[in-house]
Protein backbone atom coordinates (compact mmCIF):
# COMPACT_ATOMS: atom_id res chain seq x y z
CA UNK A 1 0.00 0.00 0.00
CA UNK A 2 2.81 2.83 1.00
CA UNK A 3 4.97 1.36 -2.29
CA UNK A 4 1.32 2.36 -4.25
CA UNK A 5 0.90 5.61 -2.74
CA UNK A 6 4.79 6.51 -3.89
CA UNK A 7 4.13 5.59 -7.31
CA UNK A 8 0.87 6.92 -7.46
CA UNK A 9 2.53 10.55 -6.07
CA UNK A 10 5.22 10.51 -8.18
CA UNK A 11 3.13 9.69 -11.47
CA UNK A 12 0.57 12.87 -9.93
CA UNK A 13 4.17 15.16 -9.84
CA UNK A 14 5.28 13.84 -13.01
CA UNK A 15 1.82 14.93 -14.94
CA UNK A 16 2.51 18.52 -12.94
CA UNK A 17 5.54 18.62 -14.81
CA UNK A 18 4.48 17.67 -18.00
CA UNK A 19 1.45 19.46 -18.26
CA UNK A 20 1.27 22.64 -16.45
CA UNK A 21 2.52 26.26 -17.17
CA UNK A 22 5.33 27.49 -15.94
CA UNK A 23 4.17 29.66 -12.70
CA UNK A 24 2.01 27.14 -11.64
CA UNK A 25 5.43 24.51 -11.81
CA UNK A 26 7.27 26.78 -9.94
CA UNK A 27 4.54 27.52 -7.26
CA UNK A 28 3.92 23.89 -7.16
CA UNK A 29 7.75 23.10 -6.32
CA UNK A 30 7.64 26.03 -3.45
CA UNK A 31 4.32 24.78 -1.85
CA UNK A 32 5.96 21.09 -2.01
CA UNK A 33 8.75 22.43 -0.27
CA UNK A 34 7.06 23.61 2.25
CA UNK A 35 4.87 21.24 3.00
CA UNK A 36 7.65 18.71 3.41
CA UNK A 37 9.41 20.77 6.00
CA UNK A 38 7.30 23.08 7.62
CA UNK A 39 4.02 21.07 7.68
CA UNK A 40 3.18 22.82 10.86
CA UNK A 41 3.37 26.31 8.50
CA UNK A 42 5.27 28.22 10.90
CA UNK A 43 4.92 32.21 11.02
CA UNK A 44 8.23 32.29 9.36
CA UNK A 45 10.09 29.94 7.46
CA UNK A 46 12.35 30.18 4.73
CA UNK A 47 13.52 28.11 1.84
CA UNK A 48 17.23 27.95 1.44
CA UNK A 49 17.67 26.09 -2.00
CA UNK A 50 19.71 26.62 -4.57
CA UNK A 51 18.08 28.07 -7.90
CA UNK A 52 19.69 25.05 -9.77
CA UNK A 53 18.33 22.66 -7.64
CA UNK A 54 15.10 24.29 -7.23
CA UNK A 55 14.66 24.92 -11.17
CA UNK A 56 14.93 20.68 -11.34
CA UNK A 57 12.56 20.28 -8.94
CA UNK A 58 10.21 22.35 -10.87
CA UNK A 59 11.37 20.60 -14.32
CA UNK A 60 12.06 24.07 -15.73
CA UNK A 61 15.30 26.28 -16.64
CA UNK A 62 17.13 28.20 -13.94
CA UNK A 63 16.97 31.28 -15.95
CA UNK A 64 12.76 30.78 -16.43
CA UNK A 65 12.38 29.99 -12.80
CA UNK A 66 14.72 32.96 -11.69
CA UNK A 67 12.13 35.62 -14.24
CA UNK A 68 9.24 33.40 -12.20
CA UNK A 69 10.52 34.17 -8.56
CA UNK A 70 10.91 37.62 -9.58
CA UNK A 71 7.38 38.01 -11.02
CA UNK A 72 6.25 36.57 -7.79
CA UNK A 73 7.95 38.79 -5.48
CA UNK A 74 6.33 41.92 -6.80
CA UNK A 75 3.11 40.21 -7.12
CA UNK A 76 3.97 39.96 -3.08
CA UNK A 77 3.35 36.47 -2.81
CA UNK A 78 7.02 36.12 -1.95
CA UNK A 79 9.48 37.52 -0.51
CA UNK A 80 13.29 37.02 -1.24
CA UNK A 81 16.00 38.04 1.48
CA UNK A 82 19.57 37.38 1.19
CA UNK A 83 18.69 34.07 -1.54
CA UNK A 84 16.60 32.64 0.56
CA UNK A 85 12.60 32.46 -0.57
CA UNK A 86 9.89 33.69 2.40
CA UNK A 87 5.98 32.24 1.31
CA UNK A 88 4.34 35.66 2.12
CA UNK A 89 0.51 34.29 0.43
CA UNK A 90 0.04 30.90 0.20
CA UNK A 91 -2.71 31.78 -0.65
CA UNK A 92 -2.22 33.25 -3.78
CA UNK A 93 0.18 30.85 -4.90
CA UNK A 94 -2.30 27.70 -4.55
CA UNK A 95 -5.32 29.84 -6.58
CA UNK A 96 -2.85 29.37 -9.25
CA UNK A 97 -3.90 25.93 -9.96
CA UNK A 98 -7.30 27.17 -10.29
């Protein structure tokens, strides 16, 4: 049943990657973060990831993801202090699979 689930998962974050637009990859990959190691959504936590490492994990090009970080910091859903990445609206960032 757990061996199930994992496939199951990563076929769901393989047809993310595949099939959706480039915001909603990288807002996916930041959310996924964030889930995985703040699932208690502290007040403030920050992602400390490389942009290399966090362009793979959204199956897109560090250059595309760095123009996508940008356009979500002065959409304020972000916020981006000394390279590391502060979720400032969740909210916003799920409504983009909407």
């Amino acid at each position: 049943q757990l061996l199930a689930k994992n496939v199951s998962d990563k076929e769901n974050q393989l047809l993310r990657l595949a099939y959706n637009s480039l915001r909603k990859k990288v807002a996916d990959a930041l959310l996924l973060i964030q889930a995985k190691y703040n699932p208690e959504r502290k007040e403030k936590f920050d992602i400390d990831i490389s942009r290399d490492n966090l362009a793979t994990m959204a199956g897109t090009a560090t250059e595309s993801l760095i123009r996508t970080l940008s356009d979500f910091k002065s959409e304020k859903m972000i916020d981006i202090n000394e390279g590391r990445i502060n979720i400032i609206n969740q909210q916003k960032l799920e409504n983009l699979f909407n």
